[in-house]
Protein backbone atom coordinates (compact mmCIF):
# COMPACT_ATOMS: atom_id res chain seq x y z
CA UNK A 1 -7.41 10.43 -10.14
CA UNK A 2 -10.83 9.34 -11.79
CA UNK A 3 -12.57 6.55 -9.86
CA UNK A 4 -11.98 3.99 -13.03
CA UNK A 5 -8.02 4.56 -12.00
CA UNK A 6 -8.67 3.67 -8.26
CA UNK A 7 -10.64 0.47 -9.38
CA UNK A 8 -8.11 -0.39 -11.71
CA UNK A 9 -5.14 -0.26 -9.54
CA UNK A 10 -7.29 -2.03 -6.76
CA UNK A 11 -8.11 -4.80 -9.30
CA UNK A 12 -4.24 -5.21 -9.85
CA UNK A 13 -3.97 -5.52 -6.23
CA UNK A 14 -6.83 -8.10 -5.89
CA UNK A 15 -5.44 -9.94 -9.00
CA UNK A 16 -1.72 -10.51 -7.02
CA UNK A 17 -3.22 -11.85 -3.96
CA UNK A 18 -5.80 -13.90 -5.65
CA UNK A 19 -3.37 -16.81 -6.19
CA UNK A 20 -2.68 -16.75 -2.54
CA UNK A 21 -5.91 -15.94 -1.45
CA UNK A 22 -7.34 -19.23 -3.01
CA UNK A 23 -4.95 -21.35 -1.46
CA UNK A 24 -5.56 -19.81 2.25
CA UNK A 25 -9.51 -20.58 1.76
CA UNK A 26 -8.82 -23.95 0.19
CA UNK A 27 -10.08 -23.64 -2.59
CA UNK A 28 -13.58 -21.86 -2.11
CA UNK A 29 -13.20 -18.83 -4.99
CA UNK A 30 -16.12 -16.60 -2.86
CA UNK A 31 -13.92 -16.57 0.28
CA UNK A 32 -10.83 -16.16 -1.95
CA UNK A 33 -12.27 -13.15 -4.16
CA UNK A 34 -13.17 -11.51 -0.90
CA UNK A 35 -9.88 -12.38 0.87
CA UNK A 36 -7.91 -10.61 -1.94
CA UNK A 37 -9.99 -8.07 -2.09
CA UNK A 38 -9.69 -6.86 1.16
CA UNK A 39 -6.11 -7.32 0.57
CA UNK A 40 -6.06 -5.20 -1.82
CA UNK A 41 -8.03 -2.06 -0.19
CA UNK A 42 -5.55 -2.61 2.81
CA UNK A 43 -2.80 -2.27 0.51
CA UNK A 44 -4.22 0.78 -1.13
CA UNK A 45 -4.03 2.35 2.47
CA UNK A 46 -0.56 1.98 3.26
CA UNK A 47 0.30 3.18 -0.09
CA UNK A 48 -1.78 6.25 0.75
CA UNK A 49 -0.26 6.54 3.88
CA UNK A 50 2.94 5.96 2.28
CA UNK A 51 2.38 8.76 -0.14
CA UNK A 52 1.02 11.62 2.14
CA UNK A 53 4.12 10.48 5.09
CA UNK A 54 6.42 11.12 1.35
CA UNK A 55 5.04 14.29 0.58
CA UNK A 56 5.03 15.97 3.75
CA UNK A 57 8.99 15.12 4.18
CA UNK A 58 9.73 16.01 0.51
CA UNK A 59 8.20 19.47 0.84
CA UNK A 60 10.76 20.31 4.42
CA UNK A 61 13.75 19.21 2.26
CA UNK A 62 15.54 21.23 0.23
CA UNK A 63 18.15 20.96 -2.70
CA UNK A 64 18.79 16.99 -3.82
CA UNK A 65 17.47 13.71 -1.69
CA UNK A 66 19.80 10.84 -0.61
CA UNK A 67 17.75 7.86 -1.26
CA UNK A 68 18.55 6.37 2.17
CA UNK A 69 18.54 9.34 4.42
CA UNK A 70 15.13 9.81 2.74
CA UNK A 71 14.09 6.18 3.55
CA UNK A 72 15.40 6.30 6.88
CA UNK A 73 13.04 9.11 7.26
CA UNK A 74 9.98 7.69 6.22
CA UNK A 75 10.49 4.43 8.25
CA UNK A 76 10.96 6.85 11.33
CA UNK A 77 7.85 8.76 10.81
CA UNK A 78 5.87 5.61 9.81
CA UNK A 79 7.09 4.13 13.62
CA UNK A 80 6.51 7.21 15.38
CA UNK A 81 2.54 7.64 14.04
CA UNK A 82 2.11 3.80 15.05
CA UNK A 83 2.61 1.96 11.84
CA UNK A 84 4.49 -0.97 11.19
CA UNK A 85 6.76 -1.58 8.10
């Protein structure tokens, strides 16, 4: 991934929670920029986190996935290392 990908998809994030973000600081558009923007980097790490739990279980299975065995999985694993979903 180049690093104008990572802003861009962190930008998306920002963008979502900017709405809410604005109405949590009442208003004040420099608390609410950084608000979503922190956010948005959190959100980046559990989608990492997501990813790299997903691609270690993918590469033990073999043959075709069941969707919710598969989810099942991931929530297990996500529990197990401390993480909430």
């Amino acid at each position: 991934m180049k690093t104008h990908d990572a802003i861009t998809i962190l930008d998306h994030f920002a963008c979502a929670l900017l709405p809410v973000a604005l109405q949590m600081n009442n208003g004040n558009m420099r608390g609410a920029v950084k608000d979503s923007y922190e956010g948005a980097l959190e959100m980046l790490r559990q989608r990492a986190g997501f990813h790299a739990r997903t691609l270690e279980e993918s590469l033990t299975w073999s043959g075709e996935i069941d969707p919710e065995a598969f989810n099942n999985c991931v929530i297990r694993l996500g529990r197990s290392s401390g993480e909430e979903s």
